[in-house]
PDB file of N, CA and C in Angstrom:
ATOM      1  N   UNK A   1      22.332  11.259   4.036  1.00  0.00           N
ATOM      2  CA  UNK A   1      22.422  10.034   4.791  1.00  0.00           C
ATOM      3  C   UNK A   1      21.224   9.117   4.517  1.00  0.00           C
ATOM      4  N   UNK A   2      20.144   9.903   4.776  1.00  0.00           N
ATOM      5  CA  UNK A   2      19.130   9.149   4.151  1.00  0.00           C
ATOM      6  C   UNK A   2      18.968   8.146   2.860  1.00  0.00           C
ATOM      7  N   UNK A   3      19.489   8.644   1.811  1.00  0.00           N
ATOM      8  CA  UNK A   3      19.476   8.135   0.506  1.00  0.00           C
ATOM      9  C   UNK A   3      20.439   6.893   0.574  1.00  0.00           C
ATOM     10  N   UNK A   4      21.665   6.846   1.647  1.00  0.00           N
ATOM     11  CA  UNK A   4      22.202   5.637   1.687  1.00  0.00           C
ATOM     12  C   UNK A   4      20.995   4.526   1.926  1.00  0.00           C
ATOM     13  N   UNK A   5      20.025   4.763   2.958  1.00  0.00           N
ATOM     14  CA  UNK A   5      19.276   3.684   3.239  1.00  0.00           C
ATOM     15  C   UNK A   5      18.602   3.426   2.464  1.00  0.00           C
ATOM     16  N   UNK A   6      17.787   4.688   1.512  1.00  0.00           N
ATOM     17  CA  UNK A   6      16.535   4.171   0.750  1.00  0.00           C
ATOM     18  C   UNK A   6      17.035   3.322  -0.537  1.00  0.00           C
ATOM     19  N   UNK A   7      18.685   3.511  -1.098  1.00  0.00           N
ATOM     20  CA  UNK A   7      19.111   2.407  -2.073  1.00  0.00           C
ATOM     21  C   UNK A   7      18.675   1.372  -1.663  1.00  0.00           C
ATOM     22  N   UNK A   8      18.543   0.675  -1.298  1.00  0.00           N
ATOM     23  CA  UNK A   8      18.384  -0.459  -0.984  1.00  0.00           C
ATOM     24  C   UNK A   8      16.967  -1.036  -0.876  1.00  0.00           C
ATOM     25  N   UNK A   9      16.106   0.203  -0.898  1.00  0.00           N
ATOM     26  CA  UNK A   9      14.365  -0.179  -1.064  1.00  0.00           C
ATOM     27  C   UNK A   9      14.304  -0.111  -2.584  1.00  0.00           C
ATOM     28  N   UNK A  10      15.138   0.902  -2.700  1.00  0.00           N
ATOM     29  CA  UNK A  10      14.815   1.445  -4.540  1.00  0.00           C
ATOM     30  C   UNK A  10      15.406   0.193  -4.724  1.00  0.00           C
ATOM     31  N   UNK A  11      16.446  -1.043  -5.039  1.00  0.00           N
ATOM     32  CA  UNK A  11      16.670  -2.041  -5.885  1.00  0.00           C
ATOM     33  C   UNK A  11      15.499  -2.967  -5.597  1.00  0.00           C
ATOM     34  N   UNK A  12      15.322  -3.181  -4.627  1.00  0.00           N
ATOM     35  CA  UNK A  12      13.984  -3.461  -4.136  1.00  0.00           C
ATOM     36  C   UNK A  12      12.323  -3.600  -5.291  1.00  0.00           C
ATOM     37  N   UNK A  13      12.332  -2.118  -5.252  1.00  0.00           N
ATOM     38  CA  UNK A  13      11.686  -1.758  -6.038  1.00  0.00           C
ATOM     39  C   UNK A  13      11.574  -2.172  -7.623  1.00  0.00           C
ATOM     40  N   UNK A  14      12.913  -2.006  -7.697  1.00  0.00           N
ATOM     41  CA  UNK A  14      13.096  -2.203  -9.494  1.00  0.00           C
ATOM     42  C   UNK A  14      12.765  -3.620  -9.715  1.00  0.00           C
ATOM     43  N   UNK A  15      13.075  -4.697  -8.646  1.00  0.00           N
ATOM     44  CA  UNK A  15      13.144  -5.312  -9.398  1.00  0.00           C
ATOM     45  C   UNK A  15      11.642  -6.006  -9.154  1.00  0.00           C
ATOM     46  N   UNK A  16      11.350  -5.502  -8.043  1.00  0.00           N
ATOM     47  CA  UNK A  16       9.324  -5.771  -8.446  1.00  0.00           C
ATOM     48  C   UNK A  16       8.949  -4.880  -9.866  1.00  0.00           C
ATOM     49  N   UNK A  17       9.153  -4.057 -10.245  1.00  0.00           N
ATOM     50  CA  UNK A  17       8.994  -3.593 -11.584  1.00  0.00           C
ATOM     51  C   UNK A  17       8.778  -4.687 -12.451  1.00  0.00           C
ATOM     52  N   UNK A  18      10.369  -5.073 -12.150  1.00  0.00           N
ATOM     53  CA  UNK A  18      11.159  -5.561 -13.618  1.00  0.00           C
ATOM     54  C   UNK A  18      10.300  -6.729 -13.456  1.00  0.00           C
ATOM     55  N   UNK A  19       9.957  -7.316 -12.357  1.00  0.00           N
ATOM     56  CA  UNK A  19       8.871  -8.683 -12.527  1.00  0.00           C
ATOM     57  C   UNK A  19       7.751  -8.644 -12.843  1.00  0.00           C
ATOM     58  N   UNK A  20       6.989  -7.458 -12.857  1.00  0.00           N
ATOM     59  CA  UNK A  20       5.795  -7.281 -13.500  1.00  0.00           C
ATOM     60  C   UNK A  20       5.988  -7.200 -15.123  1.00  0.00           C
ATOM     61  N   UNK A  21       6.504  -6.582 -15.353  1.00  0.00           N
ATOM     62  CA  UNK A  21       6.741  -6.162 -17.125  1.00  0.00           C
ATOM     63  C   UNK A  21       8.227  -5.646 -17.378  1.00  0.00           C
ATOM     64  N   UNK A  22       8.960  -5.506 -18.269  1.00  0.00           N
ATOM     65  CA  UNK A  22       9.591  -4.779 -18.972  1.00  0.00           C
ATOM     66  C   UNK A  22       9.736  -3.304 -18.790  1.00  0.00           C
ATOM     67  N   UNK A  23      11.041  -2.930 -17.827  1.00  0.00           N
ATOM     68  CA  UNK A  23      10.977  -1.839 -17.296  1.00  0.00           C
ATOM     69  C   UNK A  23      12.233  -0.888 -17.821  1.00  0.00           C
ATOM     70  N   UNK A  24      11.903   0.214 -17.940  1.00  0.00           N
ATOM     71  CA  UNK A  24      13.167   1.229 -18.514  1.00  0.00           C
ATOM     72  C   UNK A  24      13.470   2.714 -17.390  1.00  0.00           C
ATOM     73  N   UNK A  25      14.156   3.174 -17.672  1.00  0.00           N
ATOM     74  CA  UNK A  25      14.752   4.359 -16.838  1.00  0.00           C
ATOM     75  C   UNK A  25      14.195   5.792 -16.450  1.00  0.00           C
ATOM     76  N   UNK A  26      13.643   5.787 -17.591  1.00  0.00           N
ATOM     77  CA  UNK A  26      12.363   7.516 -17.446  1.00  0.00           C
ATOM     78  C   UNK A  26      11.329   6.921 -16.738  1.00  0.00           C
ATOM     79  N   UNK A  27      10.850   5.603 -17.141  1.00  0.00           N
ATOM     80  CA  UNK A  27       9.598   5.128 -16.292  1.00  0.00           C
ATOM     81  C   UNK A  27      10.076   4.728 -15.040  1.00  0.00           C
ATOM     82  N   UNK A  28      11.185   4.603 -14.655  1.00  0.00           N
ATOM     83  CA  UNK A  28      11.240   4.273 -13.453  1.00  0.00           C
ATOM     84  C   UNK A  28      11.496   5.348 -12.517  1.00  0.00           C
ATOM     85  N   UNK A  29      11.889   6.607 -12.624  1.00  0.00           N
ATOM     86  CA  UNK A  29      12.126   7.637 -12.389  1.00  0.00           C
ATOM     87  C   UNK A  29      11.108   8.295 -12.320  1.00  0.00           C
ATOM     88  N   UNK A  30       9.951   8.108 -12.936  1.00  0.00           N
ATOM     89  CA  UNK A  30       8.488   8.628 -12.522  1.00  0.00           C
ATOM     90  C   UNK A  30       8.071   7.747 -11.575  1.00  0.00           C
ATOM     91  N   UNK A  31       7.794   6.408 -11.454  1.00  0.00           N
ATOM     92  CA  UNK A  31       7.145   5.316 -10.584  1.00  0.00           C
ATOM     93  C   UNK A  31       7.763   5.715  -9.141  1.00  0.00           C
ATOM     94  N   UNK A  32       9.260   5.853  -9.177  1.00  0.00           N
ATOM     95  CA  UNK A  32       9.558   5.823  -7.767  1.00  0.00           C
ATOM     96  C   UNK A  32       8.995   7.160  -7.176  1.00  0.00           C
ATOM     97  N   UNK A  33       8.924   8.514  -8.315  1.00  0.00           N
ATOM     98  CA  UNK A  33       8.913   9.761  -7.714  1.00  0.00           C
ATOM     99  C   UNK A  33       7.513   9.554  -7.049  1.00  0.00           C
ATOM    100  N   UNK A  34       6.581   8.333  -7.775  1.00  0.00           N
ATOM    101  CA  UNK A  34       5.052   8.973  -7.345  1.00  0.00           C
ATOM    102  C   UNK A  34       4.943   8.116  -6.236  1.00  0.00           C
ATOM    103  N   UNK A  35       6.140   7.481  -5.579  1.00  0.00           N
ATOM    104  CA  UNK A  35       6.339   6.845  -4.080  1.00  0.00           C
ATOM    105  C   UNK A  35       6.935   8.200  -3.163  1.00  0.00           C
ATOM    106  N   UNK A  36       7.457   8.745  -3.663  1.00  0.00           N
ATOM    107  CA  UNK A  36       8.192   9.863  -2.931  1.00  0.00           C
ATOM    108  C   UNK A  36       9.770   9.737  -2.770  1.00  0.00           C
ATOM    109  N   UNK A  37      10.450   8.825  -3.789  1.00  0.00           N
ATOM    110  CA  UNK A  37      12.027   8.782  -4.127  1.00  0.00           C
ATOM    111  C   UNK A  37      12.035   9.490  -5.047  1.00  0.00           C
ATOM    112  N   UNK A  38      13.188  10.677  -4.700  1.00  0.00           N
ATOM    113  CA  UNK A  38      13.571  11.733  -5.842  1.00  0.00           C
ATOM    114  C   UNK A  38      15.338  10.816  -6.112  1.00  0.00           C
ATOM    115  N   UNK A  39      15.042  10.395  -7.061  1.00  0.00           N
ATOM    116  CA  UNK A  39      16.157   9.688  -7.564  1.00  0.00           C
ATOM    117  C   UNK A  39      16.487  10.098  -9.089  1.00  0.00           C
ATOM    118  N   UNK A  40      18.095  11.173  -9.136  1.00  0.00           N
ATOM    119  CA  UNK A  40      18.272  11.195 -10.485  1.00  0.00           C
ATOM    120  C   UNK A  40      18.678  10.241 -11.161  1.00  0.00           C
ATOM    121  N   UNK A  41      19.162  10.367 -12.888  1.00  0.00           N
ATOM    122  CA  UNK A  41      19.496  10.102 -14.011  1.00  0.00           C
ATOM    123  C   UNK A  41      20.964   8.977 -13.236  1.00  0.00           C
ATOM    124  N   UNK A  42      21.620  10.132 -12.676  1.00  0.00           N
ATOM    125  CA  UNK A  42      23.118   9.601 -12.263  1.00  0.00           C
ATOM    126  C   UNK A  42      23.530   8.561 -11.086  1.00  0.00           C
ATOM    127  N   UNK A  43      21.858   8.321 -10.450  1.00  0.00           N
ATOM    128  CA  UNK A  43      22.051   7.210  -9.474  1.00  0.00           C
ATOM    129  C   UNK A  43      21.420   6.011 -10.113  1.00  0.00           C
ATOM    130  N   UNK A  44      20.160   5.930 -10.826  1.00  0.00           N
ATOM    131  CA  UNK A  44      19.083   5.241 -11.570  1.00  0.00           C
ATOM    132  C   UNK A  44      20.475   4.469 -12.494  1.00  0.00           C
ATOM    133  N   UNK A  45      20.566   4.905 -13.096  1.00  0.00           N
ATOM    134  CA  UNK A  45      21.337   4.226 -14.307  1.00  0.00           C
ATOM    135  C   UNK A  45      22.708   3.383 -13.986  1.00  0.00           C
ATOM    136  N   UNK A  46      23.271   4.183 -13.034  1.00  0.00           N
ATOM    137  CA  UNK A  46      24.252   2.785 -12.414  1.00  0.00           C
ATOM    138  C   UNK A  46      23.707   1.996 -11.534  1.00  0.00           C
ATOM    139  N   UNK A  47      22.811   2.232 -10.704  1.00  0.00           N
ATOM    140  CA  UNK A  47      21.434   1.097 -10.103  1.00  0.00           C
ATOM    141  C   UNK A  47      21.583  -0.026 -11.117  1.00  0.00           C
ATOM    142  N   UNK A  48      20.798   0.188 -12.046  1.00  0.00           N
ATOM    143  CA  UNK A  48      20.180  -1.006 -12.810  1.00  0.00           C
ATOM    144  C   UNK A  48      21.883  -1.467 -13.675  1.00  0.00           C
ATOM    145  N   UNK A  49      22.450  -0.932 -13.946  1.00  0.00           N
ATOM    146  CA  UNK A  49      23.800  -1.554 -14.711  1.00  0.00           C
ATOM    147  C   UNK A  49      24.093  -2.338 -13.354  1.00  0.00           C
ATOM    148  N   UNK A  50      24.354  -2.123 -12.328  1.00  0.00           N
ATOM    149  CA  UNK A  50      25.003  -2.864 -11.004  1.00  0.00           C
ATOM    150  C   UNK A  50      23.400  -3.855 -11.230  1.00  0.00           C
ATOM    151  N   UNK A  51      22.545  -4.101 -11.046  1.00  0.00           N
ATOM    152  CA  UNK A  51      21.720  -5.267 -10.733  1.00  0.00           C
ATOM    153  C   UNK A  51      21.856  -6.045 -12.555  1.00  0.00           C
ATOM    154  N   UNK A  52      21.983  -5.774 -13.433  1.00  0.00           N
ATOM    155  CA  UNK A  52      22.536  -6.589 -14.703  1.00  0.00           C
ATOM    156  C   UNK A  52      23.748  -7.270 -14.800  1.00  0.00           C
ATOM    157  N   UNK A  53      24.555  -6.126 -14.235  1.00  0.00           N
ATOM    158  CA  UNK A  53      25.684  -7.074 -14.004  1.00  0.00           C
ATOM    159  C   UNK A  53      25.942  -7.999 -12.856  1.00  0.00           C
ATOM    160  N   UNK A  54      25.065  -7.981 -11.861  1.00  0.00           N
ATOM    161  CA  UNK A  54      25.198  -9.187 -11.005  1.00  0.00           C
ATOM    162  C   UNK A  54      23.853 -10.406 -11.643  1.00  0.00           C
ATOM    163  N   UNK A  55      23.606  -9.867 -12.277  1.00  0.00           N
ATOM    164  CA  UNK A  55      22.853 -11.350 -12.974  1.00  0.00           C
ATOM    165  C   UNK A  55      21.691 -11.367 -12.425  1.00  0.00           C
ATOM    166  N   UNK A  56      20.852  -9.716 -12.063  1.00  0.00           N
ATOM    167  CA  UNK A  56      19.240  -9.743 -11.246  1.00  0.00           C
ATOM    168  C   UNK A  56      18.563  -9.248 -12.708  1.00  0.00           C
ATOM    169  N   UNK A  57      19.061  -8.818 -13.547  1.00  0.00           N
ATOM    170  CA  UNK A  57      18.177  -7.996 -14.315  1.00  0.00           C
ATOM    171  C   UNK A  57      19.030  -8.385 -15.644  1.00  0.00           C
ATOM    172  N   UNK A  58      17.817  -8.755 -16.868  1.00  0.00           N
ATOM    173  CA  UNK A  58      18.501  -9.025 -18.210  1.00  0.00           C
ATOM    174  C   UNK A  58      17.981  -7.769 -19.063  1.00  0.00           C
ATOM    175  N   UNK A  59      18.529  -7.608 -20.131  1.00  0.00           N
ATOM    176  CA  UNK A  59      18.664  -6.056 -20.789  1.00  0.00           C
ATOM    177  C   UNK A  59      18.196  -6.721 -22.357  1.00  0.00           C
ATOM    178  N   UNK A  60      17.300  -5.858 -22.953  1.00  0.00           N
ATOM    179  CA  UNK A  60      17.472  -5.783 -24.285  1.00  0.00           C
ATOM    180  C   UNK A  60      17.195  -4.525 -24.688  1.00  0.00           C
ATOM    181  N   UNK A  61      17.349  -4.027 -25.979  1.00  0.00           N
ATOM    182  CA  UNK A  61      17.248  -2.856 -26.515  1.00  0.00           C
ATOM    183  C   UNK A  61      16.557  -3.086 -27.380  1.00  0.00           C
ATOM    184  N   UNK A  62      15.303  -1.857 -27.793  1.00  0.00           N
ATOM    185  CA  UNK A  62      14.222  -1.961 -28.561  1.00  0.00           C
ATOM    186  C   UNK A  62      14.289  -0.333 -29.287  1.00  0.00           C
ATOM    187  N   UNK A  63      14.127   0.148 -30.484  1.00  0.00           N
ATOM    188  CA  UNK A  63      14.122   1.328 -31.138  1.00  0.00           C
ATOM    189  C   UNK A  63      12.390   1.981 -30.867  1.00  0.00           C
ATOM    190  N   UNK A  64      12.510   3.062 -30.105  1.00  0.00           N
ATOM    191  CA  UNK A  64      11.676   3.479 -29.699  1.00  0.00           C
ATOM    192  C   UNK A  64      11.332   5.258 -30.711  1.00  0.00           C
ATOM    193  N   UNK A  65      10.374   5.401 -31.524  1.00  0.00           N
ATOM    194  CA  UNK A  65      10.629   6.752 -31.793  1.00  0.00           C
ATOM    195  C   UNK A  65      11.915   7.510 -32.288  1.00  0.00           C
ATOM    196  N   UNK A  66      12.519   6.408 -32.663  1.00  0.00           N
ATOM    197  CA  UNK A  66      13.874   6.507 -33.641  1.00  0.00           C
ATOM    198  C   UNK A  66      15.168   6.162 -32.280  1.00  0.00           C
ATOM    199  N   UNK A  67      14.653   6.234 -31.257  1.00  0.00           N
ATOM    200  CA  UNK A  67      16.046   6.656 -29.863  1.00  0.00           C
ATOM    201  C   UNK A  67      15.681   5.262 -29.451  1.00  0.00           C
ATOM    202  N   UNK A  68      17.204   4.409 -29.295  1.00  0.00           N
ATOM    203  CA  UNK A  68      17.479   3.220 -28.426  1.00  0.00           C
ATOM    204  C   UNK A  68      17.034   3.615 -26.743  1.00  0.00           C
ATOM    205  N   UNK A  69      15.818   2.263 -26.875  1.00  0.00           N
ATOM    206  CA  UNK A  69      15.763   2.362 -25.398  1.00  0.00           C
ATOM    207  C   UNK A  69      15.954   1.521 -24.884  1.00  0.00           C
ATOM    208  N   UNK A  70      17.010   1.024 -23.431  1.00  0.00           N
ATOM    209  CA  UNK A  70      17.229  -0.368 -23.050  1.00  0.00           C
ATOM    210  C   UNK A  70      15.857  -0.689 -21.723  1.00  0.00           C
ATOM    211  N   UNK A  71      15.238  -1.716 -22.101  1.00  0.00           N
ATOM    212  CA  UNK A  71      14.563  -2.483 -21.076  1.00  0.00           C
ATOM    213  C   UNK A  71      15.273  -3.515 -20.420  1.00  0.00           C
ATOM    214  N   UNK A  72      14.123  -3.790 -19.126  1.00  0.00           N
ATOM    215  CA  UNK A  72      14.893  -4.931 -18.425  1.00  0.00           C
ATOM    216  C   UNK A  72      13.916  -5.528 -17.664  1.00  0.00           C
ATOM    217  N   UNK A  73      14.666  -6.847 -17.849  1.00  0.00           N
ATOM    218  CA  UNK A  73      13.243  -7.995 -16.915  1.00  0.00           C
ATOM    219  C   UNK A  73      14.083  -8.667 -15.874  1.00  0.00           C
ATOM    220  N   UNK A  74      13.697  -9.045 -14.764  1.00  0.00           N
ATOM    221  CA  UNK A  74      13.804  -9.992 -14.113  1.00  0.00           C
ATOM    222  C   UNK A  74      14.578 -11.186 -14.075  1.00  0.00           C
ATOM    223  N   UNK A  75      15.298 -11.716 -13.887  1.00  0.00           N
ATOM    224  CA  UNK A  75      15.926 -13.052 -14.026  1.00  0.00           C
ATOM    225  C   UNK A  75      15.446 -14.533 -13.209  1.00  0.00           C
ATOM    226  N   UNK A  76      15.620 -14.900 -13.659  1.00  0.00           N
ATOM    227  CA  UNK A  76      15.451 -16.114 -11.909  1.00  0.00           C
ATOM    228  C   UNK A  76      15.964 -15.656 -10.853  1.00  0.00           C
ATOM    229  N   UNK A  77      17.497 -15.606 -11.077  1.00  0.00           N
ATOM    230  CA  UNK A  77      18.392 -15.253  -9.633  1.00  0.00           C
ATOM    231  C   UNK A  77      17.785 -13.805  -9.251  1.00  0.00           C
ATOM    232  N   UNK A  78      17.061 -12.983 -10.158  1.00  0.00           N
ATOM    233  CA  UNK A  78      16.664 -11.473  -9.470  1.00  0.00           C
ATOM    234  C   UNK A  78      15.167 -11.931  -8.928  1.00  0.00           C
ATOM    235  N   UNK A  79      14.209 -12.991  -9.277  1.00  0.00           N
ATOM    236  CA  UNK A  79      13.341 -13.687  -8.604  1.00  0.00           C
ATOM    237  C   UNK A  79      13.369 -13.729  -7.180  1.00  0.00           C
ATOM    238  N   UNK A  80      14.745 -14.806  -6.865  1.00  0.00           N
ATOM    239  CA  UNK A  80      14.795 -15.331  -6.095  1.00  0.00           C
ATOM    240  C   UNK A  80      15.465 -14.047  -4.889  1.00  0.00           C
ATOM    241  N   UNK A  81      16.409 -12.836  -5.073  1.00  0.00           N
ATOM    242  CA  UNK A  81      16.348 -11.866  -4.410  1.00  0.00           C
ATOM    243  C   UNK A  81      15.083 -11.101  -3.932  1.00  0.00           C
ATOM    244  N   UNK A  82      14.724 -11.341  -4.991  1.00  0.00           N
ATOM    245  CA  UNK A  82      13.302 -10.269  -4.734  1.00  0.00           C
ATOM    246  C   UNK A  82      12.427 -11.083  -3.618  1.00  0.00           C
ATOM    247  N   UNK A  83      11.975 -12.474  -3.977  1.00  0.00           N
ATOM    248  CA  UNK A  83      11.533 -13.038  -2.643  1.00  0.00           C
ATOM    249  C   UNK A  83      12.195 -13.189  -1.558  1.00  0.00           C
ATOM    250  N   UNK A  84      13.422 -13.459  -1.555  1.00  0.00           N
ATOM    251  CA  UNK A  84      13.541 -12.674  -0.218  1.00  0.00           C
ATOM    252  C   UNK A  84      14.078 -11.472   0.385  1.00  0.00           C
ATOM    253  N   UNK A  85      13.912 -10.477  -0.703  1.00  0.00           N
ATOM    254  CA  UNK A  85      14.070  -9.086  -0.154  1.00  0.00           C
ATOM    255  C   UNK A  85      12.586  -8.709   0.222  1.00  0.00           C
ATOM    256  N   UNK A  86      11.357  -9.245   0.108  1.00  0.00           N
ATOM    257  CA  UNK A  86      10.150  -9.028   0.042  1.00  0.00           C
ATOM    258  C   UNK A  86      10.051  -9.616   1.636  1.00  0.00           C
ATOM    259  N   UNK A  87      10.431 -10.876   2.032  1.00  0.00           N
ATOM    260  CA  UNK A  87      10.784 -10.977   3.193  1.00  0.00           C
ATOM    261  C   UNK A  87      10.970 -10.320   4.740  1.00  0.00           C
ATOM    262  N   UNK A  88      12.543  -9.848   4.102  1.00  0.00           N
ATOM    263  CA  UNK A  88      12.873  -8.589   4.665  1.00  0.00           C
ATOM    264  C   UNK A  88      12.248  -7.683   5.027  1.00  0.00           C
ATOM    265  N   UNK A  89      11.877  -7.291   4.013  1.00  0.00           N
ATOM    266  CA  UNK A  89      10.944  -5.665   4.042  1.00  0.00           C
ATOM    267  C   UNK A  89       9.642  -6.452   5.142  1.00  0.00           C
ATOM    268  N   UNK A  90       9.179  -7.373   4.986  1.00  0.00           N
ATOM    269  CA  UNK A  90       7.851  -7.534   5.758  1.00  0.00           C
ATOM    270  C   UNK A  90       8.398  -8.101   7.368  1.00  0.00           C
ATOM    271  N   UNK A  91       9.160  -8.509   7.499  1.00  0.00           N
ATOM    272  CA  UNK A  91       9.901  -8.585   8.958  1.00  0.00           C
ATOM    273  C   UNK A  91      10.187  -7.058   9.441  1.00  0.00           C
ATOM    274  N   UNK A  92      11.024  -6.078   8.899  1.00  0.00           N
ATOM    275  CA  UNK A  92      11.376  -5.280   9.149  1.00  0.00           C
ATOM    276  C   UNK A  92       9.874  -4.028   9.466  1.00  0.00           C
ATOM    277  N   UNK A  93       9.100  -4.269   8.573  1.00  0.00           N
ATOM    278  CA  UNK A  93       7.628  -3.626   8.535  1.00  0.00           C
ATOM    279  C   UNK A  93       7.354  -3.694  10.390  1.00  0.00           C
ATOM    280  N   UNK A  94       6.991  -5.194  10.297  1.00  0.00           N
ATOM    281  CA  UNK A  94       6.396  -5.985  11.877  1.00  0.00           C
ATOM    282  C   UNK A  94       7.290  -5.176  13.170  1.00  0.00           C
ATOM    283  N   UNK A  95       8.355  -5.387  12.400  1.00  0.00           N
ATOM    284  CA  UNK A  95       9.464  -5.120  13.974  1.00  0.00           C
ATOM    285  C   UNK A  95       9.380  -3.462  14.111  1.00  0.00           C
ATOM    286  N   UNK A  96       9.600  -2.547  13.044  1.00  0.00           N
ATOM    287  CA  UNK A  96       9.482  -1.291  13.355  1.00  0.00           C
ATOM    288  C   UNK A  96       7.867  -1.035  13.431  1.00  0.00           C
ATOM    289  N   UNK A  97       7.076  -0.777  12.849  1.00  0.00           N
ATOM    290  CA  UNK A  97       5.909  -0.568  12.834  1.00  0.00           C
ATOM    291  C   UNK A  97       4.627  -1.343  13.887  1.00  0.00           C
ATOM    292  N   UNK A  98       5.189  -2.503  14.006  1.00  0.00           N
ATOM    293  CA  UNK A  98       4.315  -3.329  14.773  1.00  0.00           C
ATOM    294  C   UNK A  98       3.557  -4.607  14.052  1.00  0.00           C
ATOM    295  N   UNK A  99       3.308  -5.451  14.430  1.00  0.00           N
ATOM    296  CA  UNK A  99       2.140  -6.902  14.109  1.00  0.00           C
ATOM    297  C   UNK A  99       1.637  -6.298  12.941  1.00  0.00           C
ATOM    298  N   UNK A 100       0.604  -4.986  13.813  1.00  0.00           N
ATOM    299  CA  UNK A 100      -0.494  -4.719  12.590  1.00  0.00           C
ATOM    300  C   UNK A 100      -0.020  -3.407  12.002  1.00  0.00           C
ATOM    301  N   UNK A 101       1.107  -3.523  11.484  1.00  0.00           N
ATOM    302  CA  UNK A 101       1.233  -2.466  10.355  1.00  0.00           C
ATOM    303  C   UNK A 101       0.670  -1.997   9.460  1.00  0.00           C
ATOM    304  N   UNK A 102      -0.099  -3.025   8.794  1.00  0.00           N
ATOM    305  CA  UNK A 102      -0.801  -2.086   7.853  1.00  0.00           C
ATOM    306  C   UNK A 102      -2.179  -1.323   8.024  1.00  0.00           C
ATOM    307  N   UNK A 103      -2.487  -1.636   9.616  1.00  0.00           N
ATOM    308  CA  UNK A 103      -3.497  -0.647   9.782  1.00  0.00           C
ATOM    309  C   UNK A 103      -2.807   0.561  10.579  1.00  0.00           C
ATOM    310  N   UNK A 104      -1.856   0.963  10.811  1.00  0.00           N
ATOM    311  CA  UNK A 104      -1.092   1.996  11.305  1.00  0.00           C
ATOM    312  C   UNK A 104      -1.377   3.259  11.068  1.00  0.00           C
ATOM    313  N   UNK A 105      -1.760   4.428  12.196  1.00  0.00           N
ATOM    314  CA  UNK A 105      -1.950   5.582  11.413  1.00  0.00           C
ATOM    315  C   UNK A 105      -0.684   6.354  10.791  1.00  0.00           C
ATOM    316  N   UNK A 106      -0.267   6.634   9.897  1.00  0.00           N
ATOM    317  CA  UNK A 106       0.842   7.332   9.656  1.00  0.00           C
ATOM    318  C   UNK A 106       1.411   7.884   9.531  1.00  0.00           C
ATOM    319  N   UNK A 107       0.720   8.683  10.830  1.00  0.00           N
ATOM    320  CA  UNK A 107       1.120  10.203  11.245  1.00  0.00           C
ATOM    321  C   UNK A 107       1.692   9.566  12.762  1.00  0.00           C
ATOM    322  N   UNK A 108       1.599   8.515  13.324  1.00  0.00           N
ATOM    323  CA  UNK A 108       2.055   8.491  14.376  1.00  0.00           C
ATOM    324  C   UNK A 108       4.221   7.737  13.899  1.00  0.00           C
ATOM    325  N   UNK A 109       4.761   8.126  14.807  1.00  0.00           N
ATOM    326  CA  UNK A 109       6.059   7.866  14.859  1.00  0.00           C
ATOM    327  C   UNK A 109       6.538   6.550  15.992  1.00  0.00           C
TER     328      UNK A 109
END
């Protein structure tokens, strides 16, 4: 049940990735793990095909060590989600957590 909710941080996520640099699938699968999302091969990869095909994320393929690897950047329209999914997340922060969330201890519930 859980993992229904955290989709929605993980696209989140990707596509702050994908706005920093040029992002691919093994690396993203480490980045989220060292957040604490255990996200396989079989959710990751239709993730990012579903945010390409809605026009958040553009794809190219680069020959890496002889093996095609597809990257992906950002779009405008995945810009403009991302600011206001960034939004979101910081309303939602305030309202569950409180004003001063980020001084929160985070062991308390």
């Amino acid at each position: 049940m859980l993992r229904d909710f955290f989709l929605g941080s993980i696209k989140i996520h990707i596509l702050y990735h994908a706005n920093v640099e040029p992002i691919y699938g093994a690396y993203l699968i480490e980045e989220l793990a060292s957040h604490g999302y255990d996200i396989s091969p079989g959710t990751l990869y239709p993730t990012l095909r579903q945010l390409h095909s809605t026009g958040l994320l553009e794809k190219f393929e680069e020959n890496v060590d002889g093996k095609v690897r597809k990257y992906y950047t950002i779009t405008p329209k995945g810009k403009q989600v991302l600011k206001e999914g960034k939004h979101q997340v910081r309303e939602l922060a305030e309202e569950v957590l409180g004003k001063d969330w980020r001084n929160i201890d985070h062991e308390q519930t």
